[in-house]
N, C-alpha and C. Protein backbone atom coordinates (compact mmCIF):
# COMPACT_ATOMS: atom_id res chain seq x y z
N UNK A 1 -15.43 13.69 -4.88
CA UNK A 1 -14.38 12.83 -5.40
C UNK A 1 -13.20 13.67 -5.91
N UNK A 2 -13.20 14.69 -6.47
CA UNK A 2 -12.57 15.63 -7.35
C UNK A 2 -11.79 16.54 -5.83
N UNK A 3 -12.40 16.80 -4.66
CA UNK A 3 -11.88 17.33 -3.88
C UNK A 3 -10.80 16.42 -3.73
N UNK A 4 -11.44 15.16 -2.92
CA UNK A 4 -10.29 13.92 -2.64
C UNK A 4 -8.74 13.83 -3.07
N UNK A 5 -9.15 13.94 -4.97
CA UNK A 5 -8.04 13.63 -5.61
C UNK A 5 -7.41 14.94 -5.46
N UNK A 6 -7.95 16.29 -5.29
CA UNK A 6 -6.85 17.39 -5.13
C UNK A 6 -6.35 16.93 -3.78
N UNK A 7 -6.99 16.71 -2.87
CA UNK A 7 -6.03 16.89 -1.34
C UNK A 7 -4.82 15.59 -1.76
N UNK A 8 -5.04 14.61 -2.19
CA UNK A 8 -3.95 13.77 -2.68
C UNK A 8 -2.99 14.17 -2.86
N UNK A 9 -3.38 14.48 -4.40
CA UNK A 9 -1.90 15.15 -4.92
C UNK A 9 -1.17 16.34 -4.03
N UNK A 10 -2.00 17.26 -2.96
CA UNK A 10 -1.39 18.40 -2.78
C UNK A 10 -0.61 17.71 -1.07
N UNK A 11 -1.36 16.52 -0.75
CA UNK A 11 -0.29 15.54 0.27
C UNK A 11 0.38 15.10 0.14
N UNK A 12 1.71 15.16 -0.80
CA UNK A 12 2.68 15.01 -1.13
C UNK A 12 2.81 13.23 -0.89
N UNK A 13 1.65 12.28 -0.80
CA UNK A 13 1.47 11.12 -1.07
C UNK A 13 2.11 10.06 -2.24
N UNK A 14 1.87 11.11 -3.53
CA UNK A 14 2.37 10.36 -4.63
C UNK A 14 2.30 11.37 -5.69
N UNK A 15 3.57 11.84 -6.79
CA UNK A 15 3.08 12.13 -8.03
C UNK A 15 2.88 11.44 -9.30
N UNK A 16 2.19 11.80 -10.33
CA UNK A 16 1.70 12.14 -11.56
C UNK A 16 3.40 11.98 -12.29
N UNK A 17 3.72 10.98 -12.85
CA UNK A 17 4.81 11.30 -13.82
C UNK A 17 4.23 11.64 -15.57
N UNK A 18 5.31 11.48 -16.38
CA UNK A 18 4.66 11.87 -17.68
C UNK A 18 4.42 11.19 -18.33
N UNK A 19 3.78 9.75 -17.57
CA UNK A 19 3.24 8.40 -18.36
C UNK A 19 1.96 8.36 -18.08
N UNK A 20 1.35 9.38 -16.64
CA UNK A 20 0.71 8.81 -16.17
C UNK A 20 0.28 8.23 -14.78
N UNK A 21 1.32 7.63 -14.44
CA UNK A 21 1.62 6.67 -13.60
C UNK A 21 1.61 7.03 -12.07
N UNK A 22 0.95 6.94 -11.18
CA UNK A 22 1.15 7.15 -10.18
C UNK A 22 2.19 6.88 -8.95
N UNK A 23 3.24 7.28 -8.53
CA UNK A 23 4.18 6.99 -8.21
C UNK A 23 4.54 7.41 -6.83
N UNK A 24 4.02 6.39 -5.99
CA UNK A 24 3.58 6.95 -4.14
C UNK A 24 4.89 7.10 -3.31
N UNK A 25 4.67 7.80 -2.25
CA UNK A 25 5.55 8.33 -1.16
C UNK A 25 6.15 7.16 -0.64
N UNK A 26 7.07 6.02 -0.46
CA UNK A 26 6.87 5.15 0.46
C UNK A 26 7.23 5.29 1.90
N UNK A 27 7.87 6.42 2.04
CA UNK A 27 8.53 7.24 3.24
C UNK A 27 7.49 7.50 3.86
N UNK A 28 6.66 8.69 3.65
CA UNK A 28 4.92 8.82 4.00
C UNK A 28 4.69 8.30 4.26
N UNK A 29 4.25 6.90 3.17
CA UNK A 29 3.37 6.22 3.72
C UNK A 29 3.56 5.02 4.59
N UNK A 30 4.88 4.84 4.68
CA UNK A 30 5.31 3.65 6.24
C UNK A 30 4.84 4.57 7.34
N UNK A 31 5.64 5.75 7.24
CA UNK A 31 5.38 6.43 8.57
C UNK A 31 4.42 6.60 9.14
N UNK A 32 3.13 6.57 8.48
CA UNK A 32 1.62 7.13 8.71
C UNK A 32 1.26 5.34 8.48
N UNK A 33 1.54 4.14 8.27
CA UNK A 33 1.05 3.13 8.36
C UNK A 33 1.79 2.45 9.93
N UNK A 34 2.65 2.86 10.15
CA UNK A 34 3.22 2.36 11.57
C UNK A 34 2.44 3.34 12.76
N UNK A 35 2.46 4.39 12.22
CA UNK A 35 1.78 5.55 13.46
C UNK A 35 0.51 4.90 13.41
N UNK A 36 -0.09 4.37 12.63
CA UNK A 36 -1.79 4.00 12.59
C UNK A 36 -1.66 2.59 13.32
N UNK A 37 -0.16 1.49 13.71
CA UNK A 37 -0.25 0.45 13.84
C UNK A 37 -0.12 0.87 15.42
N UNK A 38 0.97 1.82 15.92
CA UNK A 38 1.09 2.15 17.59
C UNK A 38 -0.12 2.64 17.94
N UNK A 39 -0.87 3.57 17.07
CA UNK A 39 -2.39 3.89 18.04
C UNK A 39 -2.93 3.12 17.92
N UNK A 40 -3.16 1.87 16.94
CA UNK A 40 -4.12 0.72 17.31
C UNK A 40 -3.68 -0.04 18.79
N UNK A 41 -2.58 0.13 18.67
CA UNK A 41 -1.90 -0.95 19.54
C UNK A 41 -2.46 -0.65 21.14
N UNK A 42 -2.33 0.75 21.39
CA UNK A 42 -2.80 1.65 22.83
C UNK A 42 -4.19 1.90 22.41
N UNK A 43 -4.80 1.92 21.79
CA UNK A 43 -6.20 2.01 21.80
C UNK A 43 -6.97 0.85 22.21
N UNK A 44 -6.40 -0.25 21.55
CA UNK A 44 -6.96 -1.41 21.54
C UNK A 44 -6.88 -2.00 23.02
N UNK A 45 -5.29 -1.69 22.84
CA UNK A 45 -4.61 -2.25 24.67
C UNK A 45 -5.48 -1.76 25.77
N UNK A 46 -5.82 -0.70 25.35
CA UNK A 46 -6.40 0.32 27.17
C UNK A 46 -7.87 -0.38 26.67
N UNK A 47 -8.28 -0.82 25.94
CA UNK A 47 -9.70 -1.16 25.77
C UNK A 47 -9.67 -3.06 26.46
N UNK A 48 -8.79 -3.18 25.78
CA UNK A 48 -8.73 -5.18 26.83
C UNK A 48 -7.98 -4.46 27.93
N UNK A 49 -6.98 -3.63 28.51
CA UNK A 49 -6.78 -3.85 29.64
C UNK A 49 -8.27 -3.32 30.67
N UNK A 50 -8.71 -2.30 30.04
CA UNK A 50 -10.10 -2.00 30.93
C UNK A 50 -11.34 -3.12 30.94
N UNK A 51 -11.43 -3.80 29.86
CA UNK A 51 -12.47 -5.07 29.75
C UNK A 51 -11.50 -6.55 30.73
N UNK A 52 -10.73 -6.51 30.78
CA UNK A 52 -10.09 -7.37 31.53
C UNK A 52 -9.79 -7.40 33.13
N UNK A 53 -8.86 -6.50 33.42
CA UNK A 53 -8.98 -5.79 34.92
C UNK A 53 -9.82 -6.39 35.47
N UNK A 54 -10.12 -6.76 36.85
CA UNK A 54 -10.88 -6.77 38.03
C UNK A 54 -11.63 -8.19 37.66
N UNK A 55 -11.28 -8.96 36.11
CA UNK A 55 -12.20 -10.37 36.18
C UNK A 55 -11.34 -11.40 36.80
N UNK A 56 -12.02 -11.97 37.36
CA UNK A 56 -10.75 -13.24 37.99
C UNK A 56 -10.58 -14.40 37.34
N UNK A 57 -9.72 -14.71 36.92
CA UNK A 57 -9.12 -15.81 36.11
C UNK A 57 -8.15 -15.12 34.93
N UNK A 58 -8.14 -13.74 34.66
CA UNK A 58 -7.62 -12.87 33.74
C UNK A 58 -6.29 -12.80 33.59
N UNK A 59 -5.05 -13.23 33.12
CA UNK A 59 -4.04 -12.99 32.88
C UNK A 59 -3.59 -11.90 32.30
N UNK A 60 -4.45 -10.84 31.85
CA UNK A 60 -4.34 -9.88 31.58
C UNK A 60 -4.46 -8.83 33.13
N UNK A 61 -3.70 -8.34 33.76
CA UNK A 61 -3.64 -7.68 35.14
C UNK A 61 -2.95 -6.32 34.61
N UNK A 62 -1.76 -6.05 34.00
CA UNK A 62 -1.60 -4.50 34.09
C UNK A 62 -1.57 -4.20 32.68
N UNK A 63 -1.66 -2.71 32.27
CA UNK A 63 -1.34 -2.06 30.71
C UNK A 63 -0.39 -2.48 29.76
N UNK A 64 0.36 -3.01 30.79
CA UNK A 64 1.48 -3.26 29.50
C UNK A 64 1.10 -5.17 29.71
N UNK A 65 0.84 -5.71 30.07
CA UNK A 65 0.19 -7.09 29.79
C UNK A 65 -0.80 -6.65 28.42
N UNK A 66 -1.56 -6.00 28.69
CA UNK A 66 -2.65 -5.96 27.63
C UNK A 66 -2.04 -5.46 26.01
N UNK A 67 -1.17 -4.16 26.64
CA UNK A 67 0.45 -4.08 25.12
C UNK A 67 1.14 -5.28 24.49
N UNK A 68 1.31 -6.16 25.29
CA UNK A 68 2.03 -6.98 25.19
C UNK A 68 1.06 -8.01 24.35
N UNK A 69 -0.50 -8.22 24.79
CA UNK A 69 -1.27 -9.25 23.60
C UNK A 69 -1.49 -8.45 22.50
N UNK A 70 -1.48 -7.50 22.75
CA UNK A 70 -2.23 -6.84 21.29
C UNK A 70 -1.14 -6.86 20.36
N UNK A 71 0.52 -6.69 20.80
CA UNK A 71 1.06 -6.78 19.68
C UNK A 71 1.72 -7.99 19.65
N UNK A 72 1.66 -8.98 20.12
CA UNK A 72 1.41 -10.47 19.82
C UNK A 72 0.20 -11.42 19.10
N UNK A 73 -0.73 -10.68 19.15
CA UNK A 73 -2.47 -10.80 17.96
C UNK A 73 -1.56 -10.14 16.87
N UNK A 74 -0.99 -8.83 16.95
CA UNK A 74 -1.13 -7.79 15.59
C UNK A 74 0.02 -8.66 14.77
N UNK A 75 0.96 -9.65 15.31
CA UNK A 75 1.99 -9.96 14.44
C UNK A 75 1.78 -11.67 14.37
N UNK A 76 0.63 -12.24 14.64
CA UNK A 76 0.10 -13.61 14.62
C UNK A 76 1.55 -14.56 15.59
N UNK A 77 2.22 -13.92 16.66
CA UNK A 77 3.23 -14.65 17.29
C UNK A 77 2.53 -15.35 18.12
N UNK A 78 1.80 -14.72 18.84
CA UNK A 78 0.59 -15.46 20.09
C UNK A 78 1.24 -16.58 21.26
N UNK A 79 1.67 -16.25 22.08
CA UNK A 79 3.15 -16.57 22.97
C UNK A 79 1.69 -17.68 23.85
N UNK A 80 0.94 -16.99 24.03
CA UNK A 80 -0.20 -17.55 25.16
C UNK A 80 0.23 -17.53 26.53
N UNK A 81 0.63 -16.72 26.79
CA UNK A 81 1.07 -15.93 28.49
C UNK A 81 -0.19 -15.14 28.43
N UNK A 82 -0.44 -14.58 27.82
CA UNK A 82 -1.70 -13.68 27.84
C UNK A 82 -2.37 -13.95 27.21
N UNK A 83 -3.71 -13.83 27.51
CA UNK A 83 -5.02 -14.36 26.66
C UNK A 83 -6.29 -13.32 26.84
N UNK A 84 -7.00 -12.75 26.38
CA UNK A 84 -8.45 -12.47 26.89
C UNK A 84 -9.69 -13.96 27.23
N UNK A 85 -10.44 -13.02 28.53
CA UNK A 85 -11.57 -13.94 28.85
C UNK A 85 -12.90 -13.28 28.28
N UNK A 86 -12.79 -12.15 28.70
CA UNK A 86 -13.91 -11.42 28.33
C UNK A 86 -14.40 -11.15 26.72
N UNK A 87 -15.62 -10.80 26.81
CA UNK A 87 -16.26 -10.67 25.14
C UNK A 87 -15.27 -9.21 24.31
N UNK A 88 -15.37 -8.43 25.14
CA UNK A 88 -14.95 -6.81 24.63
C UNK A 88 -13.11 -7.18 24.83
N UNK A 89 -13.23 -8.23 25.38
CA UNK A 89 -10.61 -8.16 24.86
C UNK A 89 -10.99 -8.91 23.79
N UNK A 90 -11.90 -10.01 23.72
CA UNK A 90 -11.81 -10.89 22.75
C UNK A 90 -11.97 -10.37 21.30
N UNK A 91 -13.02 -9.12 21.33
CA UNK A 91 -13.18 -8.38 20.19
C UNK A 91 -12.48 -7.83 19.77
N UNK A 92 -11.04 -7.30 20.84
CA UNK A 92 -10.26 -6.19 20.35
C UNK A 92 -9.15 -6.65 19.96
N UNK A 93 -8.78 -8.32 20.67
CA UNK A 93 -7.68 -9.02 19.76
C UNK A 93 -8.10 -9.03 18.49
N UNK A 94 -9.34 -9.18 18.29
CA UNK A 94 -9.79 -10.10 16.87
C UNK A 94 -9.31 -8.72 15.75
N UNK A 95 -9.78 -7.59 16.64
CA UNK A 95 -9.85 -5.96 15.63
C UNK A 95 -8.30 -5.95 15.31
N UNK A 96 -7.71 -6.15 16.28
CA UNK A 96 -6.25 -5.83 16.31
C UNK A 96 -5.28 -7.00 15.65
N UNK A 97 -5.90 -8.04 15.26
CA UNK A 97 -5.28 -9.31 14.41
C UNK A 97 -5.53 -8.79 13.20
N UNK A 98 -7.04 -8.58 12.78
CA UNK A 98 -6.99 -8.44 11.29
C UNK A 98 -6.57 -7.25 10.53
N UNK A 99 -6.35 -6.16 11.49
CA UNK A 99 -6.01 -4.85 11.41
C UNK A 99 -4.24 -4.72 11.36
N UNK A 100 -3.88 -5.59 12.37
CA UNK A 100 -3.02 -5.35 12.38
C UNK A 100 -1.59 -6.52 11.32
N UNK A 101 -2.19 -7.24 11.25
CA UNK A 101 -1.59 -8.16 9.91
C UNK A 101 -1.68 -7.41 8.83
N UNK A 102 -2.91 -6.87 8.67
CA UNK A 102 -3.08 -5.82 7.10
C UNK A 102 -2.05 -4.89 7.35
N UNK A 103 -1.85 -4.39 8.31
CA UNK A 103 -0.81 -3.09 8.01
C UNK A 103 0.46 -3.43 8.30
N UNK A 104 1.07 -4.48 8.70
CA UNK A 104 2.59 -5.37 8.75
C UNK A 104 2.59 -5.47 7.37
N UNK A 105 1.92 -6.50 7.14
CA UNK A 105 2.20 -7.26 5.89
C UNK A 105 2.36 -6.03 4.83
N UNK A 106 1.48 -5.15 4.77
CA UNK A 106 1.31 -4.21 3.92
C UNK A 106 2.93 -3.40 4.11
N UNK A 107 3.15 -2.80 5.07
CA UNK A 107 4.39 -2.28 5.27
C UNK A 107 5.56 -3.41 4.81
N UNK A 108 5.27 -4.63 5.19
CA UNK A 108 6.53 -5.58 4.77
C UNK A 108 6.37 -5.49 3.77
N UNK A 109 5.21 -5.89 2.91
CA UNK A 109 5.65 -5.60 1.46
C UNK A 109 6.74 -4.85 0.70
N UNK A 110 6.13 -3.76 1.16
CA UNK A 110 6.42 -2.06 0.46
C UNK A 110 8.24 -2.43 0.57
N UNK A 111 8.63 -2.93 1.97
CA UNK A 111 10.02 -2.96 2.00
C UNK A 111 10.73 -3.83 1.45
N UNK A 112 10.25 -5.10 1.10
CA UNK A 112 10.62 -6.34 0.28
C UNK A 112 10.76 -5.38 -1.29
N UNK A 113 9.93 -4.89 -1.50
CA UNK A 113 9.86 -4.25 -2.77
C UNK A 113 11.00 -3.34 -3.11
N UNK A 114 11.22 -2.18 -1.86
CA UNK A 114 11.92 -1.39 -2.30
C UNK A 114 13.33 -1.76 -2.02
N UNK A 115 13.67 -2.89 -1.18
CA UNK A 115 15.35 -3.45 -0.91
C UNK A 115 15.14 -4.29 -2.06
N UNK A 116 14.56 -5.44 -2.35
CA UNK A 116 15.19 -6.58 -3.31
C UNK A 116 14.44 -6.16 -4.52
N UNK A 117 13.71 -5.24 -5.13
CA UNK A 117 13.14 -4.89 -6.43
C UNK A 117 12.34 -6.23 -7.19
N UNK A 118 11.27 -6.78 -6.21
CA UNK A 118 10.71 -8.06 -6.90
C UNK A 118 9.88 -7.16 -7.79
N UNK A 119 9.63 -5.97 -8.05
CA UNK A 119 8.09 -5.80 -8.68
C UNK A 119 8.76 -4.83 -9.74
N UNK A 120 9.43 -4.70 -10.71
CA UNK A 120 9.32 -3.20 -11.74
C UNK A 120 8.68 -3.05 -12.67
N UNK A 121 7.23 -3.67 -12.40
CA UNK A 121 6.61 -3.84 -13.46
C UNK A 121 6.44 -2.08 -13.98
N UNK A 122 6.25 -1.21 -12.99
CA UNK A 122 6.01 0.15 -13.58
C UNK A 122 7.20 0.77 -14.23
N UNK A 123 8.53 0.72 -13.87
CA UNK A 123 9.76 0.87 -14.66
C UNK A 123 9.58 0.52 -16.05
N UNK A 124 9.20 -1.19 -16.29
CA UNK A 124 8.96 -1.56 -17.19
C UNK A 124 7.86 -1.41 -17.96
N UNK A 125 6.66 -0.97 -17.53
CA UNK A 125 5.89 -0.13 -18.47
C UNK A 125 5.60 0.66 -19.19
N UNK A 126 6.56 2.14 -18.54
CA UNK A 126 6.89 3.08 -18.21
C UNK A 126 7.87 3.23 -19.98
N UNK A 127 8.38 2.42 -19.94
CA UNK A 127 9.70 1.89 -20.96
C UNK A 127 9.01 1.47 -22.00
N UNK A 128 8.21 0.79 -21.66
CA UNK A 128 7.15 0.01 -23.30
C UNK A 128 6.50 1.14 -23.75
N UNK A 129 5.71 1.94 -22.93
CA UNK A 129 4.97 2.79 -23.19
C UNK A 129 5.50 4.09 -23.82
N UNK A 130 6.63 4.51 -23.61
CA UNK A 130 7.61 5.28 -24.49
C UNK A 130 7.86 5.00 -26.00
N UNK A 131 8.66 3.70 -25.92
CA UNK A 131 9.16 2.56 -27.34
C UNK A 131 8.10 3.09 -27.96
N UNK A 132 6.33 2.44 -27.55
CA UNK A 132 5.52 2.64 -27.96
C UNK A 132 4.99 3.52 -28.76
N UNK A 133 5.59 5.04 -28.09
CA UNK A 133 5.21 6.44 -28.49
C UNK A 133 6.05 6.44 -29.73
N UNK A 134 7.51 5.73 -29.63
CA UNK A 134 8.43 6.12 -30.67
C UNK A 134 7.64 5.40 -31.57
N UNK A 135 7.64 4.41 -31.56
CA UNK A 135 7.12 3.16 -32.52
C UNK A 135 5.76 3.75 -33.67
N UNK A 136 5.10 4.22 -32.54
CA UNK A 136 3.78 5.16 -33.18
C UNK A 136 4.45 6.18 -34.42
N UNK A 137 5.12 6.87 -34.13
CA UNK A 137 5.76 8.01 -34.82
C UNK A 137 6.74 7.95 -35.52
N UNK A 138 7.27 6.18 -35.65
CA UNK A 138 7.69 6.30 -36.90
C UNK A 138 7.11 5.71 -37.80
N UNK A 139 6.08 4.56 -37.36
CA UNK A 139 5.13 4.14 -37.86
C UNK A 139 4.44 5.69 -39.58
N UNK A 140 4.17 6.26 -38.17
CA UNK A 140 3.25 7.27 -38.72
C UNK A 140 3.91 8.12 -39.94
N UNK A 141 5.19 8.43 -39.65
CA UNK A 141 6.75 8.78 -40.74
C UNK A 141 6.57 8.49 -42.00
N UNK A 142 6.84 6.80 -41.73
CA UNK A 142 6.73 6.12 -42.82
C UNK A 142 5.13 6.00 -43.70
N UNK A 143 4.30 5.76 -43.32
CA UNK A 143 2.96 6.01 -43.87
C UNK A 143 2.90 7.12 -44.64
N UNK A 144 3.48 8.34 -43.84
CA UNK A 144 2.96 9.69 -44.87
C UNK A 144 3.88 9.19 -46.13
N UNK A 145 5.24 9.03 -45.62
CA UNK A 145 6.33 8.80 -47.16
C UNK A 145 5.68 7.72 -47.83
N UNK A 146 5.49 6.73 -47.23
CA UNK A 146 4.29 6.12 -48.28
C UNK A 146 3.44 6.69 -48.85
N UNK A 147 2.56 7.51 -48.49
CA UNK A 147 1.28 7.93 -49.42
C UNK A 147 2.04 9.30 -50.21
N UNK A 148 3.29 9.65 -49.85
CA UNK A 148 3.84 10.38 -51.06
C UNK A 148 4.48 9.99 -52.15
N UNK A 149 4.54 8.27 -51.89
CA UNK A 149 5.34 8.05 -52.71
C UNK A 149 4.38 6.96 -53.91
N UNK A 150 3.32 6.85 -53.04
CA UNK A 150 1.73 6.40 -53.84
C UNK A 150 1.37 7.32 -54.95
N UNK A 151 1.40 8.62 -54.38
CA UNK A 151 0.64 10.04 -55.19
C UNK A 151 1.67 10.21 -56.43
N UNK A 152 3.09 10.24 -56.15
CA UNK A 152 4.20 10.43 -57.78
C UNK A 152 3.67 8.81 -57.94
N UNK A 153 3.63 7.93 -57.87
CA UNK A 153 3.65 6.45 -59.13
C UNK A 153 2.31 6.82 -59.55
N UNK A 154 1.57 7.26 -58.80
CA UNK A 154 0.27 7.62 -59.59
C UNK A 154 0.44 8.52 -60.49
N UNK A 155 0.92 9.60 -60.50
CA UNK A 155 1.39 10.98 -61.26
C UNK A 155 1.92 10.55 -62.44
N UNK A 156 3.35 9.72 -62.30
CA UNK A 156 4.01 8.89 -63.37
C UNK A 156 3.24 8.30 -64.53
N UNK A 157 2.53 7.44 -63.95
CA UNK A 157 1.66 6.29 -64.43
C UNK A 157 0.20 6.74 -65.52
N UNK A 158 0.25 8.02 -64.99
CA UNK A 158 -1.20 8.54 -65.92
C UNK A 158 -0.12 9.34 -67.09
């Protein structure tokens, strides 16, 4: 686990600010979430275009037919020009729907986030959690001048 978290940090993924806070690549990590969405896309594709090929009734006939469903499954558009018949396309739409919605959506997120700023909740934590530190320390200020100023009325008083 301890390895893990070093290769992390030393993958320039996300740093460590001085709250805490983990604060990720989003550059990185689109790039390496879209590269993971095109090799699904040709992995998946050459797998229904080879399970498809040579069955008759198949609307799936060349490579880029089979490109063409997988990234119509991966973005739930589903035109229905192309379809799988077979068990092994049918599996690989299904791999390539749920796979591939997770990593759209996931990437759309990230970009909704970083153009229109719906989320600062960490900005804003970030900010409390400071106040906080101040808040602590003057808190703490005042307490000692209190208990010095406890110790003379006591002093006085005897």
């Amino acid at each position: 686990m301890i390895i893990l978290q070093n290769a992390m940090e030393k993958s320039q993924l996300y740093k460590v600010d001085e709250f805490g806070v983990k604060n990720y690549n989003y550059g990185i990590l689109g790039l390496l979430s879209l590269s993971l969405f095109s090799v699904l896309n040709i992995i998946l594709g050459y797998i229904t275009f080879m399970a498809e090929t040579g069955v008759s009734g198949s609307p799936v006939q060349t490579y880029v037919d089979a490109l063409w469903l997988m990234l119509m499954s991966s973005t739930t558009i589903g035109f229905g020009d192309v379809y799988p018949i077979t068990f092994i396309g049918r599996a690989a739409v299904f791999v390539m729907f749920v796979l591939g919605v997770g990593i759209l959506g996931g990437v759309g997120a990230v970009f909704a986030n970083k153009i229109f700023g719906f989320a600062d909740t960490n900005i804003k934590n970030r900010e409390l959690r400071k106040q906080n530190e101040e808040i602590f320390a003057q808190n703490t200020a005042i307490f000692s001048k209190l208990e010095q100023l406890e110790e003379k009325l006591e002093s006085i008083s005897k």
